[in-house]
N, C-alpha and C. Protein backbone atom coordinates (compact mmCIF):
# COMPACT_ATOMS: atom_id res chain seq x y z
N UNK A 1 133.91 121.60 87.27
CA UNK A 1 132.80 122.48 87.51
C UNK A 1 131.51 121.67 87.37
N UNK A 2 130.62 122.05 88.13
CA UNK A 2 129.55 120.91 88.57
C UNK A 2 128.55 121.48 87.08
N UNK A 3 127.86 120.72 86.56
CA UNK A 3 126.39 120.88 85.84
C UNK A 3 125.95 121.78 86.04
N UNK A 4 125.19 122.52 85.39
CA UNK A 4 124.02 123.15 86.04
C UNK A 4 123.05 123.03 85.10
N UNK A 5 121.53 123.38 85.00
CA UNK A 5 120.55 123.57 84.69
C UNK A 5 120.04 124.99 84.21
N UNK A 6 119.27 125.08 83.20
CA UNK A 6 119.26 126.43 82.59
C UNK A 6 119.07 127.43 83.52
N UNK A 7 118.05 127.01 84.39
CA UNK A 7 117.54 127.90 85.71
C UNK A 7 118.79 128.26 86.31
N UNK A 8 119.94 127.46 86.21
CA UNK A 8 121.22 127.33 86.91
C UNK A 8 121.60 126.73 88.51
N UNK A 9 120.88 126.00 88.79
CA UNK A 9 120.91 124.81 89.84
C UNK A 9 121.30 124.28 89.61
N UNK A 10 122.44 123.71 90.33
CA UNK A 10 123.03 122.84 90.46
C UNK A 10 122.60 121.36 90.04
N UNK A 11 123.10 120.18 89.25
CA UNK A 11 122.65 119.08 89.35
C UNK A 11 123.66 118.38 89.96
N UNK A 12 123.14 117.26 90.97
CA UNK A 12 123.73 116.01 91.28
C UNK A 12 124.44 115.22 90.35
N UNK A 13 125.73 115.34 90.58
CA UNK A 13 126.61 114.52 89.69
C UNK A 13 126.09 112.88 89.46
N UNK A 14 125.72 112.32 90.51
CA UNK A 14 125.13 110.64 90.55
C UNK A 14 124.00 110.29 89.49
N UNK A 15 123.42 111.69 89.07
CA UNK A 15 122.03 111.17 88.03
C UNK A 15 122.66 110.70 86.94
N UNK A 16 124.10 111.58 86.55
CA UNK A 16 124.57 110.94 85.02
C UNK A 16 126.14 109.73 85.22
N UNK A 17 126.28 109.52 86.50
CA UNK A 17 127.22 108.68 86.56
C UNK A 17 126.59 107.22 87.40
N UNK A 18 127.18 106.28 86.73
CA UNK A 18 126.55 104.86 86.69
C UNK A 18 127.21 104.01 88.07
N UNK A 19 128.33 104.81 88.34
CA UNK A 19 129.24 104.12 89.91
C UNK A 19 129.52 105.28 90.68
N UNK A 20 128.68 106.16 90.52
CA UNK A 20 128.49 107.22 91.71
C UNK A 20 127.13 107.38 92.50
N UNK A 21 127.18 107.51 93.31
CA UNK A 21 126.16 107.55 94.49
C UNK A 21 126.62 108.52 95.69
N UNK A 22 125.42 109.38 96.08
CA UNK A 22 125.90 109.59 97.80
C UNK A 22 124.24 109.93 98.48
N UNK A 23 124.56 109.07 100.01
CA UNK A 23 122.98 109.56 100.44
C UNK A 23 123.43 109.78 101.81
N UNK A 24 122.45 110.58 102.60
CA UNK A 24 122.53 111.03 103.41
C UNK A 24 121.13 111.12 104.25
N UNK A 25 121.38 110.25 105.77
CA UNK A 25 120.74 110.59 106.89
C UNK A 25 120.45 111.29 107.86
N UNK A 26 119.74 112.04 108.60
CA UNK A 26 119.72 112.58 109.49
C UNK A 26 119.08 111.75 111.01
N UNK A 27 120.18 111.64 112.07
CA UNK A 27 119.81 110.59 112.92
C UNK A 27 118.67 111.72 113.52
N UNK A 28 117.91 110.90 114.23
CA UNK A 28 116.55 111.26 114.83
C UNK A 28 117.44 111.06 116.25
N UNK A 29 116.81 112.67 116.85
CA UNK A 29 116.97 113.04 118.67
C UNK A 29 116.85 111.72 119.47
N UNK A 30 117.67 111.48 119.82
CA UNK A 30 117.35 110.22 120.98
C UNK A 30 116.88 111.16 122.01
N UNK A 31 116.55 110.02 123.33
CA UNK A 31 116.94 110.75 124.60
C UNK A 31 118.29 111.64 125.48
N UNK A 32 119.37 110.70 124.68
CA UNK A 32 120.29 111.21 125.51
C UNK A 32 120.72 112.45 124.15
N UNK A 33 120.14 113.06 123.41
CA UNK A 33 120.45 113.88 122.36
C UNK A 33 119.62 114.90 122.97
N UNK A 34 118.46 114.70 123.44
CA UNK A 34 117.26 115.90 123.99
C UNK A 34 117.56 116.03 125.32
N UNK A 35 118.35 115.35 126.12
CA UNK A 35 118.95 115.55 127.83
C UNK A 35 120.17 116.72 127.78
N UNK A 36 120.65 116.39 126.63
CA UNK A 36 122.25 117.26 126.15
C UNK A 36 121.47 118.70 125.70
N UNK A 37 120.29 118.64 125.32
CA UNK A 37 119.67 120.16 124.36
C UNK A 37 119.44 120.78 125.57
N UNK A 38 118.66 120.08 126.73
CA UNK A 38 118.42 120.79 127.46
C UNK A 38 119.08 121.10 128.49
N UNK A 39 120.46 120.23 128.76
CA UNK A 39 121.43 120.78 129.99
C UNK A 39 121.95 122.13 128.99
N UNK A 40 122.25 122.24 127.86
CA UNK A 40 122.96 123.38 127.34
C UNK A 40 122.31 124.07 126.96
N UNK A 41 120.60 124.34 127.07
CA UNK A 41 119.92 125.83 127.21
C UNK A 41 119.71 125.89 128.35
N UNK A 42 119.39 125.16 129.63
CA UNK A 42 119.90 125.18 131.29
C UNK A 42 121.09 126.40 131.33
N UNK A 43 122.20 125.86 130.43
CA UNK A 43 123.83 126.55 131.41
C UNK A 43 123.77 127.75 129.95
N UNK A 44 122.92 127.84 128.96
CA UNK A 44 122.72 129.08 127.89
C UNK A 44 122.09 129.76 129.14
N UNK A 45 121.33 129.88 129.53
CA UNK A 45 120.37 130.68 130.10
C UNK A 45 120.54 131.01 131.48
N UNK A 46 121.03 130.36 132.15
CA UNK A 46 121.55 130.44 133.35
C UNK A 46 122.80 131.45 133.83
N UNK A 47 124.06 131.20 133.00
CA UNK A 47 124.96 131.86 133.50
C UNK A 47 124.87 133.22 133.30
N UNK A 48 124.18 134.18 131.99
CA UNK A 48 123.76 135.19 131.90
C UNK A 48 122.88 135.70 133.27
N UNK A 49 121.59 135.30 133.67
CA UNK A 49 120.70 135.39 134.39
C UNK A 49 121.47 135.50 135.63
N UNK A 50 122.38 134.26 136.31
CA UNK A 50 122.73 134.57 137.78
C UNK A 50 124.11 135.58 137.93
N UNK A 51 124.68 136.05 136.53
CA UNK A 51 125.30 137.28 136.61
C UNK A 51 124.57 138.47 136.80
N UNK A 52 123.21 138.64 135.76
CA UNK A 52 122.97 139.84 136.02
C UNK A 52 122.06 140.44 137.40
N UNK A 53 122.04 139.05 138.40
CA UNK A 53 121.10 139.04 139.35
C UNK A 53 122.31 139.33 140.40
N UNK A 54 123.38 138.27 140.83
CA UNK A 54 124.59 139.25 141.51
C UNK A 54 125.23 140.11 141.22
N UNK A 55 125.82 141.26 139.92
CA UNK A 55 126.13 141.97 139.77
C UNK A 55 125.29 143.21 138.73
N UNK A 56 124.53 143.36 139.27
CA UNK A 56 123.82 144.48 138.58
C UNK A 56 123.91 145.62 138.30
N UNK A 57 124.81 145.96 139.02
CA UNK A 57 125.67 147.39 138.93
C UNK A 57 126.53 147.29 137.96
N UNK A 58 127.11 146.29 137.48
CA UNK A 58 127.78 146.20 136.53
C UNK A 58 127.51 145.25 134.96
N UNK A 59 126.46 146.51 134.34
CA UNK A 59 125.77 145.57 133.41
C UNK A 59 126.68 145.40 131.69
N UNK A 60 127.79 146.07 131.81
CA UNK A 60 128.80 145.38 130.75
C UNK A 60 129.35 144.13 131.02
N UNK A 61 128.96 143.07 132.43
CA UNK A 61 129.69 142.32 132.32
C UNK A 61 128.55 141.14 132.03
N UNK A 62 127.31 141.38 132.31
CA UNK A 62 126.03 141.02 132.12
C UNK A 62 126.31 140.67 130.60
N UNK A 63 126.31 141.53 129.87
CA UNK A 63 126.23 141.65 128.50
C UNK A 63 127.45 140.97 127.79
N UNK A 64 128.81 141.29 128.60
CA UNK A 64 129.53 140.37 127.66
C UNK A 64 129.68 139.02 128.39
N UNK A 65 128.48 138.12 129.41
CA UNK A 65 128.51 137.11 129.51
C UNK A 65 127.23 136.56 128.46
N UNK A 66 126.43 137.12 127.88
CA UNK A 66 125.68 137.32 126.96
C UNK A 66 126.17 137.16 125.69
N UNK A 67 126.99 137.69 125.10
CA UNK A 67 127.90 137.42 124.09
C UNK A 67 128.93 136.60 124.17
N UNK A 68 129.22 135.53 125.36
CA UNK A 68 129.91 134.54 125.49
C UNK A 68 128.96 133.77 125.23
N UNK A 69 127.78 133.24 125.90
CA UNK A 69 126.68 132.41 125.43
C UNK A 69 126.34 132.21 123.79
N UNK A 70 126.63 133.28 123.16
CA UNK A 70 125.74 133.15 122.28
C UNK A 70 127.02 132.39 121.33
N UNK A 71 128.52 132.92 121.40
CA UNK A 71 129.25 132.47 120.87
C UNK A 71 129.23 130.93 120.94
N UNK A 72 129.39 130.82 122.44
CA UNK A 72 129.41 129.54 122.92
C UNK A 72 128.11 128.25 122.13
N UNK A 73 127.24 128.81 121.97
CA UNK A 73 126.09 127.97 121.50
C UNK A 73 126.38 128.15 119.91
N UNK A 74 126.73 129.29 119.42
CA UNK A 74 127.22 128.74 117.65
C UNK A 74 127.97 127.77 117.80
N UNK A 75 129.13 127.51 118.58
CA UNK A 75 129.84 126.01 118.21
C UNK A 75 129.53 124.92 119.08
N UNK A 76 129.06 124.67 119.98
CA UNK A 76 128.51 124.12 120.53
C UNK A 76 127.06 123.33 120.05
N UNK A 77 126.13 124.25 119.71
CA UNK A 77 125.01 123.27 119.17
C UNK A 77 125.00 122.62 118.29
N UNK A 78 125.60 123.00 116.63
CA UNK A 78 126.03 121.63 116.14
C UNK A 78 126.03 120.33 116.36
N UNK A 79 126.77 120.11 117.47
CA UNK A 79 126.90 118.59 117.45
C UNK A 79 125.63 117.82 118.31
N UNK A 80 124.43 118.85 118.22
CA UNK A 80 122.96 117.87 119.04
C UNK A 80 122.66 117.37 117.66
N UNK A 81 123.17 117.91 115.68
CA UNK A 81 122.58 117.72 114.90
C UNK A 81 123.28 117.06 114.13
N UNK A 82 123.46 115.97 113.88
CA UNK A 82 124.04 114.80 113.55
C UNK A 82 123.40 114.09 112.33
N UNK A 83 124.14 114.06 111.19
CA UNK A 83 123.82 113.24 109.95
C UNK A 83 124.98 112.19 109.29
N UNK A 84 124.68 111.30 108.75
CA UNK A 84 125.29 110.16 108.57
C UNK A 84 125.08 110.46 107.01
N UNK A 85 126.23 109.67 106.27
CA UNK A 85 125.83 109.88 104.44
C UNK A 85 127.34 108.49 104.15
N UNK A 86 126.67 108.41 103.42
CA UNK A 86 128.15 107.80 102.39
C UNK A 86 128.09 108.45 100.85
N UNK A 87 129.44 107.98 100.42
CA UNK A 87 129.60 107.91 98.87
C UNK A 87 130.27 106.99 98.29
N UNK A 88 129.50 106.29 97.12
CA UNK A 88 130.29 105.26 96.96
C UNK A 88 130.64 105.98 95.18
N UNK A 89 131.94 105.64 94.90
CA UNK A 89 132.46 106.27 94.18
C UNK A 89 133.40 105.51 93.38
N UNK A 90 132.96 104.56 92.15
CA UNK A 90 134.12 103.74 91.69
C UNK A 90 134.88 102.71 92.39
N UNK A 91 133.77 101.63 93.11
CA UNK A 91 134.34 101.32 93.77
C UNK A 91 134.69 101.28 95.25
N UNK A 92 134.67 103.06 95.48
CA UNK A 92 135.40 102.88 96.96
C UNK A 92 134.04 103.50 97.58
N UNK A 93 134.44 103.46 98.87
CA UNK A 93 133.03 103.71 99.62
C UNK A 93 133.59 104.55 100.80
N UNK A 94 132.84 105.54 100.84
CA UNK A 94 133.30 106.53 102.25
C UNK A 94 132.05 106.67 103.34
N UNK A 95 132.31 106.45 104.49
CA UNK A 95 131.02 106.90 105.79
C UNK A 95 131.79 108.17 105.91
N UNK A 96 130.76 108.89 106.28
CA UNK A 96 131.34 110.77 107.25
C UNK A 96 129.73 110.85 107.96
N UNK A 97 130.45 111.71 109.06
CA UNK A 97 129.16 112.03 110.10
C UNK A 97 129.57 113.74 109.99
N UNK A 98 128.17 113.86 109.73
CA UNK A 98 128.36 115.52 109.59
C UNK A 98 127.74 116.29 110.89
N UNK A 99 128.32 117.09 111.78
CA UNK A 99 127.48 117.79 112.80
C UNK A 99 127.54 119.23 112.48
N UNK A 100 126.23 119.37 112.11
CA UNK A 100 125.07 120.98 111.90
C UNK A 100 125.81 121.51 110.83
N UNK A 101 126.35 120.51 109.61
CA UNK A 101 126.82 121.12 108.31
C UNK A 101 128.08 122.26 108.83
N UNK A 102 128.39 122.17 109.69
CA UNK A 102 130.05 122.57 109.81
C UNK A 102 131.24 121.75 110.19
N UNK A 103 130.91 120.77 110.24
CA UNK A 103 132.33 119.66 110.68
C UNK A 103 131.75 118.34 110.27
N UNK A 104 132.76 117.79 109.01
CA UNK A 104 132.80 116.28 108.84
C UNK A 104 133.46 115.73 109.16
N UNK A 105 133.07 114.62 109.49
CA UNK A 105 134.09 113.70 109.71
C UNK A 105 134.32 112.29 109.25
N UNK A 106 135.27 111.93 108.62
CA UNK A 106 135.78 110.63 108.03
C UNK A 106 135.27 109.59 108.66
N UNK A 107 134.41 108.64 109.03
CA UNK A 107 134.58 107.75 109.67
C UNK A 107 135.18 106.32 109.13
N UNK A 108 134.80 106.25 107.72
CA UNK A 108 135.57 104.37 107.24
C UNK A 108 135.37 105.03 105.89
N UNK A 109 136.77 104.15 105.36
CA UNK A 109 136.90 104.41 103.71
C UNK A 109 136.92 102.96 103.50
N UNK A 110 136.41 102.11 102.42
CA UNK A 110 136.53 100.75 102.14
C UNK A 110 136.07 100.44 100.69
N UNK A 111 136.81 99.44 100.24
CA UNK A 111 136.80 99.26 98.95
C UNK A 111 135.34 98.33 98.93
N UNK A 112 134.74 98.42 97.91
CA UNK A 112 133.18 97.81 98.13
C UNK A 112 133.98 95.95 97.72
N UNK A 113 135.01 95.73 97.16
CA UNK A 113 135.29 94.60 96.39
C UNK A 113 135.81 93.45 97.81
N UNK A 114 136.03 94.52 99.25
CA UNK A 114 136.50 93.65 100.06
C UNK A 114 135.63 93.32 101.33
N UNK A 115 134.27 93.66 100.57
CA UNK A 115 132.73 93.36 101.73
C UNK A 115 132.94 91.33 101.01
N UNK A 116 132.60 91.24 102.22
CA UNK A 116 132.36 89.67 102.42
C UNK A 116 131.07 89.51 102.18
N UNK A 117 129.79 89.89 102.53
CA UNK A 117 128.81 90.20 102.28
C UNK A 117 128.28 91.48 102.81
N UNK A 118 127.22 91.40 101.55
CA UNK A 118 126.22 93.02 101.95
C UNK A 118 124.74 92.59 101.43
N UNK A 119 124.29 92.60 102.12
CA UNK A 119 122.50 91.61 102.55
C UNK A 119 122.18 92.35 103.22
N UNK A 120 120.22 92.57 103.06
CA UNK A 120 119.82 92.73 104.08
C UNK A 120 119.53 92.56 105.64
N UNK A 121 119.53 93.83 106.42
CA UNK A 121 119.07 93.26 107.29
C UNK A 121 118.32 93.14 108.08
N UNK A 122 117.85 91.56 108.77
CA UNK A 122 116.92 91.52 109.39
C UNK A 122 116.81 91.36 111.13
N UNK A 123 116.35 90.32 111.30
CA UNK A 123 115.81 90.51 112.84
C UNK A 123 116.98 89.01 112.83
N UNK A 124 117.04 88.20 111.85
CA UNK A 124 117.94 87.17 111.34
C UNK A 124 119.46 87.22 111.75
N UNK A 125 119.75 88.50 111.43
CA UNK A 125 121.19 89.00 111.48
C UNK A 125 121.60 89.76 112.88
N UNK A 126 120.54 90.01 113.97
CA UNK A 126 120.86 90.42 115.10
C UNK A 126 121.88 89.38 115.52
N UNK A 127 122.14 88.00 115.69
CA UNK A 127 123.37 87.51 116.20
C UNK A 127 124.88 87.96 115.86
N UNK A 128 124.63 88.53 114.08
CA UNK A 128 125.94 88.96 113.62
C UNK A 128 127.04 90.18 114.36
N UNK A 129 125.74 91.11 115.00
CA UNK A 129 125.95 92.36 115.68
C UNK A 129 126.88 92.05 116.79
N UNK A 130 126.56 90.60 117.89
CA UNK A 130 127.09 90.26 119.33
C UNK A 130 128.01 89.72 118.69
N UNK A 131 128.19 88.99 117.52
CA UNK A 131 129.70 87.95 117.28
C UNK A 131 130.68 89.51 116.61
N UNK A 132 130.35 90.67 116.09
CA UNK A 132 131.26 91.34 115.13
C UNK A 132 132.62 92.55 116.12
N UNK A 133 133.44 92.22 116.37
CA UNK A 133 134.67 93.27 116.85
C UNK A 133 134.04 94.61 116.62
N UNK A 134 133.67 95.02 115.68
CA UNK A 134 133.24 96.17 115.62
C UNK A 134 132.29 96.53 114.42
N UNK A 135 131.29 97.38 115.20
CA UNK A 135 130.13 98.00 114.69
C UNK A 135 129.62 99.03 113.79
N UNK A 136 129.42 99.36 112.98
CA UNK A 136 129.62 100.84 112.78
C UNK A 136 127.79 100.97 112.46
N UNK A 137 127.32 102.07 113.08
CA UNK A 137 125.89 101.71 113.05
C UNK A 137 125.62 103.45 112.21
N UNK A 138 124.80 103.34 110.95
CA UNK A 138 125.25 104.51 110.09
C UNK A 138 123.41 104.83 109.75
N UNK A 139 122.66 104.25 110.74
CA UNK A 139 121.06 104.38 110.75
C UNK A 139 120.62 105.65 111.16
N UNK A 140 119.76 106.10 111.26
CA UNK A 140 118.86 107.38 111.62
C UNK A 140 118.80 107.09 112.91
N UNK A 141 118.20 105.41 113.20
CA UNK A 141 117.82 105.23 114.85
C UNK A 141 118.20 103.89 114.67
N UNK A 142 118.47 103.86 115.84
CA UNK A 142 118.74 101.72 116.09
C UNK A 142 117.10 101.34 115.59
N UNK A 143 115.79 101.97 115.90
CA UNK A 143 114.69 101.24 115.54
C UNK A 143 114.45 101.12 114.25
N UNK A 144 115.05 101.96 113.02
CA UNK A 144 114.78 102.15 111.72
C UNK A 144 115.04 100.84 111.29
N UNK A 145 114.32 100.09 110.39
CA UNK A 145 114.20 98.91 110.03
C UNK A 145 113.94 98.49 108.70
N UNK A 146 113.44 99.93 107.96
CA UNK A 146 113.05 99.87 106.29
C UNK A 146 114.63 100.29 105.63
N UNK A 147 114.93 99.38 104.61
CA UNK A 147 115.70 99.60 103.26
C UNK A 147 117.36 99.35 103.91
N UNK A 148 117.23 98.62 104.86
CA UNK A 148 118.70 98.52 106.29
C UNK A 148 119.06 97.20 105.59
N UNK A 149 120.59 97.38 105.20
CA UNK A 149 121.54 96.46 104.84
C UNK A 149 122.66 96.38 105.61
N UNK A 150 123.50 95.79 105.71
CA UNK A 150 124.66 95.48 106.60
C UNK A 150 125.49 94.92 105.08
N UNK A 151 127.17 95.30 105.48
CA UNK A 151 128.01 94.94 104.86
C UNK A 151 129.05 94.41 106.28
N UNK A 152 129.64 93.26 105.66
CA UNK A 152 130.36 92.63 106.46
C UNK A 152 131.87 91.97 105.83
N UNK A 153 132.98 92.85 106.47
CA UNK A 153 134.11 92.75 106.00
C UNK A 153 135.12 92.14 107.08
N UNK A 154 135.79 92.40 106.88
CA UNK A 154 137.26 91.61 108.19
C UNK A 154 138.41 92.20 107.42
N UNK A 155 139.24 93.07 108.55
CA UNK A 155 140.24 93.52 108.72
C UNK A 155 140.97 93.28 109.99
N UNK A 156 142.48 92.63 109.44
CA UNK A 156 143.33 92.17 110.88
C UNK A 156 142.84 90.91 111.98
N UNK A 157 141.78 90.21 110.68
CA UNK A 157 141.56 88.61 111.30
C UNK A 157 140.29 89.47 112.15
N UNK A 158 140.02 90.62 112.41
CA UNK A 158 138.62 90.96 113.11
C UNK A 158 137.60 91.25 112.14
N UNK A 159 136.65 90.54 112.37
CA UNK A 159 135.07 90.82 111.67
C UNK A 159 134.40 91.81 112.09
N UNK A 160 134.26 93.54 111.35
CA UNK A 160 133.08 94.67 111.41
C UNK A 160 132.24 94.76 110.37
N UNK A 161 131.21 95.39 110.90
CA UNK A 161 129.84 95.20 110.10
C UNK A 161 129.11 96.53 110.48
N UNK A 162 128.87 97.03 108.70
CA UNK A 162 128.15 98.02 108.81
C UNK A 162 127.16 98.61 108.17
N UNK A 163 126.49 98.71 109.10
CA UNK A 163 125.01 99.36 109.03
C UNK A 163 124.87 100.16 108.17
N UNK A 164 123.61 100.51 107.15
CA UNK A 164 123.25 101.70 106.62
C UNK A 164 121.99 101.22 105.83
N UNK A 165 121.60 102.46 105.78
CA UNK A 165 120.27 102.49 104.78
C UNK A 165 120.78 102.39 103.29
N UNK A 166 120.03 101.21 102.20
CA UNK A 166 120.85 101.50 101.15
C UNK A 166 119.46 101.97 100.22
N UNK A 167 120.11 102.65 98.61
CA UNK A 167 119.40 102.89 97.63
C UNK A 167 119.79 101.81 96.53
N UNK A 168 118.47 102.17 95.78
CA UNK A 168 118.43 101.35 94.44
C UNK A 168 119.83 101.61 93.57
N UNK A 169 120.22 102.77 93.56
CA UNK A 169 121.61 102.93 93.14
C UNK A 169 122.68 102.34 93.54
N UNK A 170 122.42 102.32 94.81
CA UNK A 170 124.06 101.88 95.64
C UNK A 170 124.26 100.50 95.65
N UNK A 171 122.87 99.83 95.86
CA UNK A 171 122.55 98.33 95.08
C UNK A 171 123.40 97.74 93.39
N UNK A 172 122.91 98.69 92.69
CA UNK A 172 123.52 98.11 91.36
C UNK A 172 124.84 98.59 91.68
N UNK A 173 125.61 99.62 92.38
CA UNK A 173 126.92 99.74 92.15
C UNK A 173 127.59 98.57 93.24
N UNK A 174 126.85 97.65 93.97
CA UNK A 174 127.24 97.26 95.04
C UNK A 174 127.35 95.53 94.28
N UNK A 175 125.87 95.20 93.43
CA UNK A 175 126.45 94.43 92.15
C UNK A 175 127.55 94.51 91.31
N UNK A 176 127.83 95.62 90.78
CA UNK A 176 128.96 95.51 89.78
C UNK A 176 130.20 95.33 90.29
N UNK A 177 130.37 95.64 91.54
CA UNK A 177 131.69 95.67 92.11
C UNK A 177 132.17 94.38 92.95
N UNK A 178 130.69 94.23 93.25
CA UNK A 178 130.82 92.34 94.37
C UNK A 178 129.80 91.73 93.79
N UNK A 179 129.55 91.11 92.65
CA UNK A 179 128.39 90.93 93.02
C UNK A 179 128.34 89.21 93.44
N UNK A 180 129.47 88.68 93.23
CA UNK A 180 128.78 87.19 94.26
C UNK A 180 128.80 87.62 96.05
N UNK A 181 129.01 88.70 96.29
CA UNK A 181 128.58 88.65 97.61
C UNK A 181 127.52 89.83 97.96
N UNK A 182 126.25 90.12 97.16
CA UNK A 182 125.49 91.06 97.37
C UNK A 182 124.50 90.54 96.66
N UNK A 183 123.54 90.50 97.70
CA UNK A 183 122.33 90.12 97.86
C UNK A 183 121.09 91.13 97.67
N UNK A 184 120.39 91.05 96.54
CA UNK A 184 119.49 91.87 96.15
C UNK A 184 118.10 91.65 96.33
N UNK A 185 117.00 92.88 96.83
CA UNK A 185 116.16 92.68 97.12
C UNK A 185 115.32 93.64 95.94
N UNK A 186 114.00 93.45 95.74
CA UNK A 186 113.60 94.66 94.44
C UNK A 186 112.76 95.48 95.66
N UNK A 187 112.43 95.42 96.80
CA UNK A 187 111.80 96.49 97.68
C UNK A 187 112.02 97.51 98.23
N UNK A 188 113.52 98.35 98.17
CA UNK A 188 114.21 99.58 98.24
C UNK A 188 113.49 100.77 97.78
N UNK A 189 112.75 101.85 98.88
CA UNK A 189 112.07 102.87 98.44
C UNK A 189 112.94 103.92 97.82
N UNK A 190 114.17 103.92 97.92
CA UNK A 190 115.11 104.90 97.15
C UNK A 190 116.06 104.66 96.22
């Protein structure tokens, strides 16, 4: 049972545990995120409208193409709203991508002890991106550039590397667990 506070709010388990952490991003609308919003209030708005314009005589069907839309857009819009988080937890470390706080999803579980390195990154480390098998990019935006570390592991003789925004927390747990391969900076706004 989680903490609470006299008020009875909830507290964050990570304030009193020393190898717990979890943070969480929200990626920023690209273009092709605001092209997708607007083809699916296009075909929201549309298929209602050119029903009730050819069949007007029959306005129950108007209405329950109306209540298909609306269904349709509860599960459907979700996924224009996209957040990224980890938790690192004793050790182990989890990515999940959450879309509109109803569906997570697992993306990498990894032990922090089997990062090869985890350094910042810079404009330095763009070659690492073209040499790595695989990517995992766990940023708000490819342009975000403040408090961005990369961890770089190899599984199955292939080298992936992954992206994320880190905190001052996830830093010292990222020391205790590796620390000849984690590289510390003291300029982390979180």
């Amino acid at each position: 049972m989680a903490k609470r506070t006299t008020g009875g709010e909830e507290i964050d388990p990570s304030v009193y545990s020393t190898n717990y952490t979890e943070f969480t991003v929200k990626k920023k609308a690209d273009l092709k995120i605001f092209l997708i919003r607007a083809l699916m209030i296009l075909v929201y708005v549309s298929i209602p409208t050119v029903i009730f314009v050819l069949v007007p005589n029959l306005f129950f069907l108007g209405a329950l193409s109306c209540l298909m839309v609306i269904i349709a857009w509860y599960f459907t819009w979700p996924f224009t709203n996209v957040e990224y988080g980890y938790v690192l937890s004793s050790g182990s470390w989890r990515f999940e991508t959450s879309y509109g706080s109803r569906r997570n999803v697992i993306n990498l579980e990894k032990k922090v002890k089997d990062m090869k390195k985890i350094a910042p990154f810079t404009s330095a480390e763009e070659e690492l991106l073209k040499k790595a098998d695989k990517v995992y990019d766990f940023r708000s935006s490819p342009k975000q550039s403040e408090d961005i570390y990369y961890a770089l592991y190899e599984e199955d003789g292939k080298e992936s590397i992954i992206l994320f925004q880190c905190t001052n927390k996830a830093l010292k747990i990222f020391k205790s667990y590796n620390k000849e391969n984690t590289v510390v900076v003291d300029t982390l706004r979180y």
